[in-house]
N, C-alpha and C. Protein backbone atom coordinates (compact mmCIF):
# COMPACT_ATOMS: atom_id res chain seq x y z
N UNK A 1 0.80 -1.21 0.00
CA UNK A 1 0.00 0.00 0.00
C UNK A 1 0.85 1.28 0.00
N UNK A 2 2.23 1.32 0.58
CA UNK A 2 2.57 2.74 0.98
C UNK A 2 3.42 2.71 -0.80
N UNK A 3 3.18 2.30 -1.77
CA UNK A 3 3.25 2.93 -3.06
C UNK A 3 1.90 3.57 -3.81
N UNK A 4 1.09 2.99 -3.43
CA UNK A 4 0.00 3.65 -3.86
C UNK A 4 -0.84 4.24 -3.15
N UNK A 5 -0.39 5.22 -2.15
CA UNK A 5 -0.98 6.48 -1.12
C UNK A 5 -1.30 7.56 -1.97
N UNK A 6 -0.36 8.11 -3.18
CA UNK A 6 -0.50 9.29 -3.55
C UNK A 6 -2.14 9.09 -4.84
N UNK A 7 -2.11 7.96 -5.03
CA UNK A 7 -2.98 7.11 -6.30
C UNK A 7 -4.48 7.30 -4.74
N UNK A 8 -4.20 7.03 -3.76
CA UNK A 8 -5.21 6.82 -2.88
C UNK A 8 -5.74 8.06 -2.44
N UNK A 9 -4.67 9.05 -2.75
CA UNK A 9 -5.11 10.83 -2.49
C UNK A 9 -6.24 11.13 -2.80
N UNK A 10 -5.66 10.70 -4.66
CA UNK A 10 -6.49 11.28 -5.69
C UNK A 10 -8.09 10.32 -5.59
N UNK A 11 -8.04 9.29 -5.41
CA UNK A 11 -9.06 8.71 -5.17
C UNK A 11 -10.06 9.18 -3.85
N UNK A 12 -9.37 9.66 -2.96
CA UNK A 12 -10.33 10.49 -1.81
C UNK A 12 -10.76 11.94 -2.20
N UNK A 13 -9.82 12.68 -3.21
CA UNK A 13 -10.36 13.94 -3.78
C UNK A 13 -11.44 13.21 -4.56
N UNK A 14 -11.46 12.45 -5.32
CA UNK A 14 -12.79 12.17 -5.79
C UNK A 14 -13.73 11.98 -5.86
N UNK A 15 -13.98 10.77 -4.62
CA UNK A 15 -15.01 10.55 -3.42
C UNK A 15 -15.41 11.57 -2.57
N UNK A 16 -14.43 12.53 -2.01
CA UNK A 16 -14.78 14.18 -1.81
C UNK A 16 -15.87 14.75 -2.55
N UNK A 17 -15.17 14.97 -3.81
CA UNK A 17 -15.59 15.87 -4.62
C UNK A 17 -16.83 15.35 -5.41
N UNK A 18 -17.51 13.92 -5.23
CA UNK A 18 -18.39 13.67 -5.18
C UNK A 18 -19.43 13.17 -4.45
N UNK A 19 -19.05 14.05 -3.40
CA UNK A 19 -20.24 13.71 -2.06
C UNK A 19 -20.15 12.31 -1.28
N UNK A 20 -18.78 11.88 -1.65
CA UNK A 20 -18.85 10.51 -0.92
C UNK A 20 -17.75 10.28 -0.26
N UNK A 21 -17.96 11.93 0.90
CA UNK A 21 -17.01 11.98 1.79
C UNK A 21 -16.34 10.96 3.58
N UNK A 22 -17.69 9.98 3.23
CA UNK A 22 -17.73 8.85 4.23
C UNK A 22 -16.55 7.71 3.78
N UNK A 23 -16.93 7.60 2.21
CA UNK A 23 -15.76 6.50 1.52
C UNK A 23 -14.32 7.24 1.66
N UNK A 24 -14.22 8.17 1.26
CA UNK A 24 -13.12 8.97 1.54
C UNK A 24 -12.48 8.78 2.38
N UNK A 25 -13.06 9.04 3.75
CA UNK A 25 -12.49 9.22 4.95
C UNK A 25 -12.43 7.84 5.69
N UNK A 26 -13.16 6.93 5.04
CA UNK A 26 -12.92 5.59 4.98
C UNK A 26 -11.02 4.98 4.82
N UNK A 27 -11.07 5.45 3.28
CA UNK A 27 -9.81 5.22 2.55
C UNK A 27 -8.77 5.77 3.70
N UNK A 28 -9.01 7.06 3.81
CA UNK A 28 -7.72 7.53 4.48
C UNK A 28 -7.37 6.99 5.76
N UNK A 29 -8.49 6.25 6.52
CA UNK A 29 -8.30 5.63 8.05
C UNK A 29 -6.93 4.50 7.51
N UNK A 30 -7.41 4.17 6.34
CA UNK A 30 -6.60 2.76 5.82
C UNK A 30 -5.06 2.83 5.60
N UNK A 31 -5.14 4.35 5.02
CA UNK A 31 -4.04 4.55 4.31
C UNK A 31 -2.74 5.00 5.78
N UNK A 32 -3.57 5.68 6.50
CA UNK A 32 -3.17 6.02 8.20
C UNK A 32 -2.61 4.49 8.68
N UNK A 33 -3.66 3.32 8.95
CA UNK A 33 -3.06 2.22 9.70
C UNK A 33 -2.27 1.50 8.66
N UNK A 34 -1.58 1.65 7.36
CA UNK A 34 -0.80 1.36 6.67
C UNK A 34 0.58 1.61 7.10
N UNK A 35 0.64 2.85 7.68
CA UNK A 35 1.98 3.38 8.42
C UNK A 35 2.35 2.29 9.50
N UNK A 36 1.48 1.91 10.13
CA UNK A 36 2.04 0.69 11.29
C UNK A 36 2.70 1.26 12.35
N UNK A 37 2.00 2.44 12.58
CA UNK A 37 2.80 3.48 13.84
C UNK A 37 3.71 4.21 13.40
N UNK A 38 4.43 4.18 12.61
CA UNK A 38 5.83 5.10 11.92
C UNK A 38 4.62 6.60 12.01
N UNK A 39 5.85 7.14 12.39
CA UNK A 39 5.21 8.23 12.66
C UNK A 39 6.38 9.32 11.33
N UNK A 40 5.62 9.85 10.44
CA UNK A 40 6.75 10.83 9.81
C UNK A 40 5.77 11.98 8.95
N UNK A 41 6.15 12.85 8.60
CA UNK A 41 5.73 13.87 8.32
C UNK A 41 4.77 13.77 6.81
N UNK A 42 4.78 12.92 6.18
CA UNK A 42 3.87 11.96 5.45
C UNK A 42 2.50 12.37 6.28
N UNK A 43 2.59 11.16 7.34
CA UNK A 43 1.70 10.75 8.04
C UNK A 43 0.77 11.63 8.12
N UNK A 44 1.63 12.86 8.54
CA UNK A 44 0.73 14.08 9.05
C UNK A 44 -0.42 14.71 7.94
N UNK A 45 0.22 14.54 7.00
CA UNK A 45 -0.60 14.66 5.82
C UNK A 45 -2.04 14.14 5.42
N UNK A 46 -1.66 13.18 5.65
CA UNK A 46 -3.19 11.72 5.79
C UNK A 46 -3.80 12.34 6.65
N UNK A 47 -3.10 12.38 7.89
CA UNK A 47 -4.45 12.76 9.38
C UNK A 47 -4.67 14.25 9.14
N UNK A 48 -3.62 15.00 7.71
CA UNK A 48 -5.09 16.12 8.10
C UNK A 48 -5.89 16.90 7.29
N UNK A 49 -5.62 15.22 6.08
CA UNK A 49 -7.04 15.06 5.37
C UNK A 49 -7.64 14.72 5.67
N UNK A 50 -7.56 13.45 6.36
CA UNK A 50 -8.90 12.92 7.45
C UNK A 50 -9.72 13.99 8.05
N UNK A 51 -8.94 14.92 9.07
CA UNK A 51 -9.16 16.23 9.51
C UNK A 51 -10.64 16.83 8.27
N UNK A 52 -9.81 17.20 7.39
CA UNK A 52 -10.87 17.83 6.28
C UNK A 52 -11.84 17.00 5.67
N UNK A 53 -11.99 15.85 5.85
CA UNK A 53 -12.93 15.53 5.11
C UNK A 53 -13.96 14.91 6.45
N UNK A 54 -13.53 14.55 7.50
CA UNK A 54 -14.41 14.47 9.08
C UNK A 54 -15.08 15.76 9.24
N UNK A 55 -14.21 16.67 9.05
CA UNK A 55 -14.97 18.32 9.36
C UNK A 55 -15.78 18.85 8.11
N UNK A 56 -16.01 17.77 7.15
CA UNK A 56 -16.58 18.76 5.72
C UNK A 56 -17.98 17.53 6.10
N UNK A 57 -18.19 16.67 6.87
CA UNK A 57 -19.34 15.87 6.93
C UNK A 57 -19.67 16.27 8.02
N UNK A 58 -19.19 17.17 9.20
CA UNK A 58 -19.98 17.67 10.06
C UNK A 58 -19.30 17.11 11.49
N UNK A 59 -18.76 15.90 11.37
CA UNK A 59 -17.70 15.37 12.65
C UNK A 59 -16.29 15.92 13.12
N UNK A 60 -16.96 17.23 13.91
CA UNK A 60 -15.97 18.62 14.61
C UNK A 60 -15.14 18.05 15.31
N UNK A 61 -15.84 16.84 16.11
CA UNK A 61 -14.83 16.85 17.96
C UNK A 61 -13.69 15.37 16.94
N UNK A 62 -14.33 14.70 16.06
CA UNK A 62 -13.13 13.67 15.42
C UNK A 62 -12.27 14.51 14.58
N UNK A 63 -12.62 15.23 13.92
CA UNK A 63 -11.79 16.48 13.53
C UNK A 63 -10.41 16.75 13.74
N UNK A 64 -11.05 17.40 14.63
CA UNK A 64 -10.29 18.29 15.75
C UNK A 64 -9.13 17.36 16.30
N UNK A 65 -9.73 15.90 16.70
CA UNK A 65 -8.45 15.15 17.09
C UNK A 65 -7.72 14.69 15.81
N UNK A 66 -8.13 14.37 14.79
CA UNK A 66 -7.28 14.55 13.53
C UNK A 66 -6.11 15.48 13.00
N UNK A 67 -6.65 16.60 13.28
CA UNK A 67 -5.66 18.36 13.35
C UNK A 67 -5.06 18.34 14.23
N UNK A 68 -5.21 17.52 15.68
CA UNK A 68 -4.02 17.57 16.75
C UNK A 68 -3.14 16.77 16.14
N UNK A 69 -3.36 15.00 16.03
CA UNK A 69 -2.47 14.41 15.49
C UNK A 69 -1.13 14.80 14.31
N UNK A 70 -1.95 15.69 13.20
CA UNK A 70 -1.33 16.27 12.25
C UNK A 70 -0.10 17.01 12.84
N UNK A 71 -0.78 18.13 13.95
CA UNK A 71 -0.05 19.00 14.47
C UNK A 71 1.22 18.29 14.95
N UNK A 72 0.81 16.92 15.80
CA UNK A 72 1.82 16.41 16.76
C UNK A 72 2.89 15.79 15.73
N UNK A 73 2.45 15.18 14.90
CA UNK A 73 3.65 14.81 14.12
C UNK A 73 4.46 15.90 13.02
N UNK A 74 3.56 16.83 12.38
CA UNK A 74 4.48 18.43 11.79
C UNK A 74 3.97 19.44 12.83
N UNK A 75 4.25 19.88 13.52
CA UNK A 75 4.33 20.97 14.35
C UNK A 75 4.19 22.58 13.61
N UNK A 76 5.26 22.42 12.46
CA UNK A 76 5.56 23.55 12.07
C UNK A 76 4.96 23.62 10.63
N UNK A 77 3.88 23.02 10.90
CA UNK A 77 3.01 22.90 9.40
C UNK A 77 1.82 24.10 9.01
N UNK A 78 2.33 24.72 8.30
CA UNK A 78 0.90 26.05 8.36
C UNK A 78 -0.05 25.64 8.25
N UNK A 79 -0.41 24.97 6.98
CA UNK A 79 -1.78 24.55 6.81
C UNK A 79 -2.22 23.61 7.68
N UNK A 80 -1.85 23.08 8.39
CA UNK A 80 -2.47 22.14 9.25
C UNK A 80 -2.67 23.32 10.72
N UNK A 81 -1.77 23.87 11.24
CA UNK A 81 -1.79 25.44 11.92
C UNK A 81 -3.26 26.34 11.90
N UNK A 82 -3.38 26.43 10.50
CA UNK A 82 -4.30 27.29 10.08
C UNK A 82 -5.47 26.41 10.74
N UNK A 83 -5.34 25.63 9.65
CA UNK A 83 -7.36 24.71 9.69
C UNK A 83 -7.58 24.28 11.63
N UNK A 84 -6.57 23.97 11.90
CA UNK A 84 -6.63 23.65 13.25
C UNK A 84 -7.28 24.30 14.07
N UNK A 85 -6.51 25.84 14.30
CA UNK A 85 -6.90 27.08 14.55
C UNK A 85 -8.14 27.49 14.13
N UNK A 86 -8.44 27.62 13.06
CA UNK A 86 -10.00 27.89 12.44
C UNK A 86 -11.08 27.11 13.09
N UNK A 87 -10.36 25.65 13.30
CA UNK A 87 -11.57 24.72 13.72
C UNK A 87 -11.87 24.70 14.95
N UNK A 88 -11.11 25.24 15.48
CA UNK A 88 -10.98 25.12 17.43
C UNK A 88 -11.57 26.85 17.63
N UNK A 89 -11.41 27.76 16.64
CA UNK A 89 -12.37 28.70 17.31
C UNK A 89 -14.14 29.10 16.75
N UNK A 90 -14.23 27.67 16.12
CA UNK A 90 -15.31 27.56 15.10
C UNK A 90 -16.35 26.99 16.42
N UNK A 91 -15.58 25.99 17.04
CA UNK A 91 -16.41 25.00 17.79
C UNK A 91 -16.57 25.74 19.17
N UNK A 92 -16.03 27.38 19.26
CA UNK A 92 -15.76 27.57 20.59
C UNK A 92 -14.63 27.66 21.62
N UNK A 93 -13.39 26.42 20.91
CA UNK A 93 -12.01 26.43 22.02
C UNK A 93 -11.31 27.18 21.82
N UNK A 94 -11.36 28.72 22.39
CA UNK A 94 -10.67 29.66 22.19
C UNK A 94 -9.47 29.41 22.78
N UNK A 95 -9.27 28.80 23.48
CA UNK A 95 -7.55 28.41 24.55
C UNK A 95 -7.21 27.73 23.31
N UNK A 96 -7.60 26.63 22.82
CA UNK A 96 -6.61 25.63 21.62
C UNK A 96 -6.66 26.77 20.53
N UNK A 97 -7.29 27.41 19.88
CA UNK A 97 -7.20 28.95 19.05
C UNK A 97 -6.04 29.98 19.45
N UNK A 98 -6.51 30.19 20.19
CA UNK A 98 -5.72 31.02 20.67
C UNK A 98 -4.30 30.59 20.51
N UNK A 99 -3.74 29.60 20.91
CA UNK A 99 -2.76 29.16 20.86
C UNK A 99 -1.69 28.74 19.73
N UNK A 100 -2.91 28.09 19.09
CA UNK A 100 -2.18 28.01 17.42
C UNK A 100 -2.23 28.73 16.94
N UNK A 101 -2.89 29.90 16.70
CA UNK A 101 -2.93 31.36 15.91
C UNK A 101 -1.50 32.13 16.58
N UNK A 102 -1.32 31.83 17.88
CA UNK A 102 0.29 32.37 18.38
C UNK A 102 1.06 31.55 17.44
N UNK A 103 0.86 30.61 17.79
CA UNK A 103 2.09 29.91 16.69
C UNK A 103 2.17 30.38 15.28
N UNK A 104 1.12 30.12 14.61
CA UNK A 104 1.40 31.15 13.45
C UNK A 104 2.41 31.90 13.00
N UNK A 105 1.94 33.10 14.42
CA UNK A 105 2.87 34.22 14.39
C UNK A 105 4.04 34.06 13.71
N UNK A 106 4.62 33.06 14.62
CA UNK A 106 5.97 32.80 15.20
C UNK A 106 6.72 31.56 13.46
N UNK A 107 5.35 31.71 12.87
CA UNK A 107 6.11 31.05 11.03
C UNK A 107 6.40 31.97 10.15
N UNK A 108 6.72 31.72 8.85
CA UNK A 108 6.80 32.38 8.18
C UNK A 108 6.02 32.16 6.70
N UNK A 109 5.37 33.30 6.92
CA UNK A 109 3.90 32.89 6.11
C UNK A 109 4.27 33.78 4.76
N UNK A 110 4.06 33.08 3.42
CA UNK A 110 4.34 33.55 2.22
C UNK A 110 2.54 33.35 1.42
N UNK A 111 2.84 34.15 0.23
CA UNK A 111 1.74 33.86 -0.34
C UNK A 111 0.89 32.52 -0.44
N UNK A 112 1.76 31.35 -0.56
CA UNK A 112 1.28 29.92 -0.55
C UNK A 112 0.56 29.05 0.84
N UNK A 113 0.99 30.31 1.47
CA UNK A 113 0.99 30.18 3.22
C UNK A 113 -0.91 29.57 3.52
N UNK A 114 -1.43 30.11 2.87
CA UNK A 114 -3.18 29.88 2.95
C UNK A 114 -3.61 30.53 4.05
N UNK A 115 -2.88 31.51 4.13
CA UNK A 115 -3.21 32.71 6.05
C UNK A 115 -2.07 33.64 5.75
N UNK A 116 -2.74 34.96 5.68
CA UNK A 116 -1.67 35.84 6.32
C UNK A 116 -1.38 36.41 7.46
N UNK A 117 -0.77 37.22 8.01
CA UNK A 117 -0.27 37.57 9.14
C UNK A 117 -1.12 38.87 9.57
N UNK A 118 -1.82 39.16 8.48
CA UNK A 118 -3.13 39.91 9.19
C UNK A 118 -4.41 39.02 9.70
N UNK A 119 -4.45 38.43 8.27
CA UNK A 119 -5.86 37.47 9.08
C UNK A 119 -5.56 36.46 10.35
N UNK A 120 -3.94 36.17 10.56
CA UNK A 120 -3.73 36.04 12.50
C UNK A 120 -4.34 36.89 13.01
N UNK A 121 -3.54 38.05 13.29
CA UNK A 121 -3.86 38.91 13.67
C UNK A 121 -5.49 39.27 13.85
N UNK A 122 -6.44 38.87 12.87
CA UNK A 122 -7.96 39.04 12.76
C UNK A 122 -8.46 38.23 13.41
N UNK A 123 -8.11 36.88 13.57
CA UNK A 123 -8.55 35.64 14.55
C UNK A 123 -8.20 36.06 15.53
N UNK A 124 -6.98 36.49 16.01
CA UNK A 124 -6.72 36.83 18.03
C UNK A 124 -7.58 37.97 17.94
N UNK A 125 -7.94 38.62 17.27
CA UNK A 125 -8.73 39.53 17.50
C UNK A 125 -10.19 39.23 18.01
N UNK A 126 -10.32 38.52 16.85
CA UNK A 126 -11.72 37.02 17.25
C UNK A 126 -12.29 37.43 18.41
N UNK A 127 -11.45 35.78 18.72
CA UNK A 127 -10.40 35.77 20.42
C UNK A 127 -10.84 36.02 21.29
N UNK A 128 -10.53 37.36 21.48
CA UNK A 128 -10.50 38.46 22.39
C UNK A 128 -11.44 38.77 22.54
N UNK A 129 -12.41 38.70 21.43
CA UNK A 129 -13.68 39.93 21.55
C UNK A 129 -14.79 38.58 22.28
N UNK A 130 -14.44 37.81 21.75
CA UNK A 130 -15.38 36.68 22.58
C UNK A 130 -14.67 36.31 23.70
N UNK A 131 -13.74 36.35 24.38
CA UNK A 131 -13.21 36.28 25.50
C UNK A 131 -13.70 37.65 26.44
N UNK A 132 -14.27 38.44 25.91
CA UNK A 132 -15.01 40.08 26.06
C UNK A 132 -13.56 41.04 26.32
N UNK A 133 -12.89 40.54 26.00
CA UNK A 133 -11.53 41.20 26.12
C UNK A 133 -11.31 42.51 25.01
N UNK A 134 -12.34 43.44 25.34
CA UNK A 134 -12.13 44.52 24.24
C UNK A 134 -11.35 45.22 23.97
N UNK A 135 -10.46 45.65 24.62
CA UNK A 135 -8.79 46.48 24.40
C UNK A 135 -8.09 45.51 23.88
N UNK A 136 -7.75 44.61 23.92
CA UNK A 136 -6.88 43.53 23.18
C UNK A 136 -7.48 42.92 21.48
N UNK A 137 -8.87 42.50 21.84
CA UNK A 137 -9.37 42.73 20.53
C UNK A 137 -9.19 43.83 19.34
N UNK A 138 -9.00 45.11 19.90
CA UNK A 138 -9.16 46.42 19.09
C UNK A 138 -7.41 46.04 18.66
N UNK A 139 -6.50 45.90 20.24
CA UNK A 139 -5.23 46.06 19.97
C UNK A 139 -4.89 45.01 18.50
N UNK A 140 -5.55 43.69 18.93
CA UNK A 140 -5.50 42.32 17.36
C UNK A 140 -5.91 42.96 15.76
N UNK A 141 -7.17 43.55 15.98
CA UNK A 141 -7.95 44.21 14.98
C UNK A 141 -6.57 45.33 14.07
N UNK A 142 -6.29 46.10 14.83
CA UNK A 142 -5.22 47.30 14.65
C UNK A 142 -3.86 46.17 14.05
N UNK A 143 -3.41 45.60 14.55
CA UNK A 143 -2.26 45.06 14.27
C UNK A 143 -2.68 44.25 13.11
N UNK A 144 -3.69 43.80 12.63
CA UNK A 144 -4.25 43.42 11.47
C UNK A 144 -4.61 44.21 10.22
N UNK A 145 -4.67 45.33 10.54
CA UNK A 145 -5.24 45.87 9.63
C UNK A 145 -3.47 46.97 8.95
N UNK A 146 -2.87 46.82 10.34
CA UNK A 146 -1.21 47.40 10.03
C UNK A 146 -0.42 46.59 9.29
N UNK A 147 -0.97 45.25 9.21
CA UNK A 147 0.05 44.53 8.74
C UNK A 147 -0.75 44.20 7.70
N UNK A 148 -1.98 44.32 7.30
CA UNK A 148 -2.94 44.31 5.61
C UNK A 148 -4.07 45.13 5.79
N UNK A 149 -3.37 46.41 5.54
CA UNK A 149 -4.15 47.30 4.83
C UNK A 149 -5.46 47.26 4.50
N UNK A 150 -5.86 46.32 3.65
CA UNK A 150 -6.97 45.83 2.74
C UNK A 150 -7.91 44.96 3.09
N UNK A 151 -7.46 44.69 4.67
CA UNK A 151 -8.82 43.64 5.68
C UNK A 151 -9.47 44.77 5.94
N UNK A 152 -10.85 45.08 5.56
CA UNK A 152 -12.02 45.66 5.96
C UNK A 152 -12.88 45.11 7.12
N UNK A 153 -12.75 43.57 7.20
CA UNK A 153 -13.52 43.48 7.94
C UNK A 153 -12.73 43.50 8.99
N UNK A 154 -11.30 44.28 9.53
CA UNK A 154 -10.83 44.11 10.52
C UNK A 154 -11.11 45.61 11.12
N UNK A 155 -11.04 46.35 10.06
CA UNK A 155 -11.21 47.88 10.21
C UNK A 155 -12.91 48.05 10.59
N UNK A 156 -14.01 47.38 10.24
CA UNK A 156 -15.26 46.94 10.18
C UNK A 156 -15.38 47.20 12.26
N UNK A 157 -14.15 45.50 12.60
CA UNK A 157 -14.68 45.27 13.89
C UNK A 157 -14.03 46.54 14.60
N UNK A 158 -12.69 46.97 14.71
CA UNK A 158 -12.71 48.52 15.60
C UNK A 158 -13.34 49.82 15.49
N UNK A 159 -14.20 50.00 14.28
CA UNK A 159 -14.77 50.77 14.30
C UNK A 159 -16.51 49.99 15.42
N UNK A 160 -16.92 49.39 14.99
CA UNK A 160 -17.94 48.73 16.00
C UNK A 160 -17.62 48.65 17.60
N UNK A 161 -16.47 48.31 17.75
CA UNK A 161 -15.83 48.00 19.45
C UNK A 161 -15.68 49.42 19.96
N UNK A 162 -15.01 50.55 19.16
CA UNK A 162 -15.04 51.83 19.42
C UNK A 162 -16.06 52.51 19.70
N UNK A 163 -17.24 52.08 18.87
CA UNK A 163 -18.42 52.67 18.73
C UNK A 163 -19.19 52.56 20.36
N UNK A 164 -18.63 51.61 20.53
CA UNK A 164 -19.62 51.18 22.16
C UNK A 164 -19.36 51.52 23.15
């Protein structure tokens, strides 16, 4: 099997991409216990498609442990960073949000990056404002909008937080 993983990709984008995101995420459990515990940066890959295609059928909390796994084996993986982050302040866990959106920070995010360093900046802002933490929110909002110009909806939320 571990020659034909990348052949097994394309076969879960397909099953994806035709609503038969159960078979999908089927495949990829398989392609996961194929590793036999080896843990390598591969791996991480699989668990966090699993990740995306558990969270595109509506299963948040299996998800979510999918995007940890990912995390635990690439750490320093943006896109797995990102969706992680997105998904943990989607469901509410602003502490696991919070946290990976710091990490972020702390990468180096290029166009290919799938997040910039404002829209961090726009999530701790999030954050904050649902943590009711309104000076820190405005402070996230501001540092978002300094570091991209062109987020409106960051300029959107300090003008609203100001307003009150």
């Amino acid at each position: 099997m571990p020659d034909d993983r990348p052949l097994l990709l394309l076969l879960c984008d397909a099953l994806s991409a035709s609503g038969r995101g159960k078979e999908a995420a089927d495949v990829l459990r398989k392609v996961i216990e194929s590793f036999g515990g080896k843990r390598s940066k591969e791996l991480a890959v699989y668990h966090h498609r699993l990740a995306q295609a558990l969270d595109a059928q509506g299963e948040r909390d299996a998800a979510l442990q999918e995007f940890d796994l990912a995390f635990k084996i690439d750490p320093g993986n943006i896109i797995v960073l990102r969706d992680l982050g997105r998904l943990a302040l989607d469901v509410g866990d602003l502490d696991r949000a919070q946290k990976t959106f710091r990490a972020l920070l702390l990468q180096k995010l290029d166009p290919q990056s799938g997040i910039t360093k404002g829209e961090v900046f726009f999530h701790l802002g999030e954050i904050s404002e649902k943590q009711n933490d309104k000076a820190k929110a405005i402070q996230m909002y501001e540092r978002a909008v300094e570091t991209d110009a062109s987020l409106a909806k960051a300029k959107e939320r300090i003008a609203q937080l100001k307003a009150k």
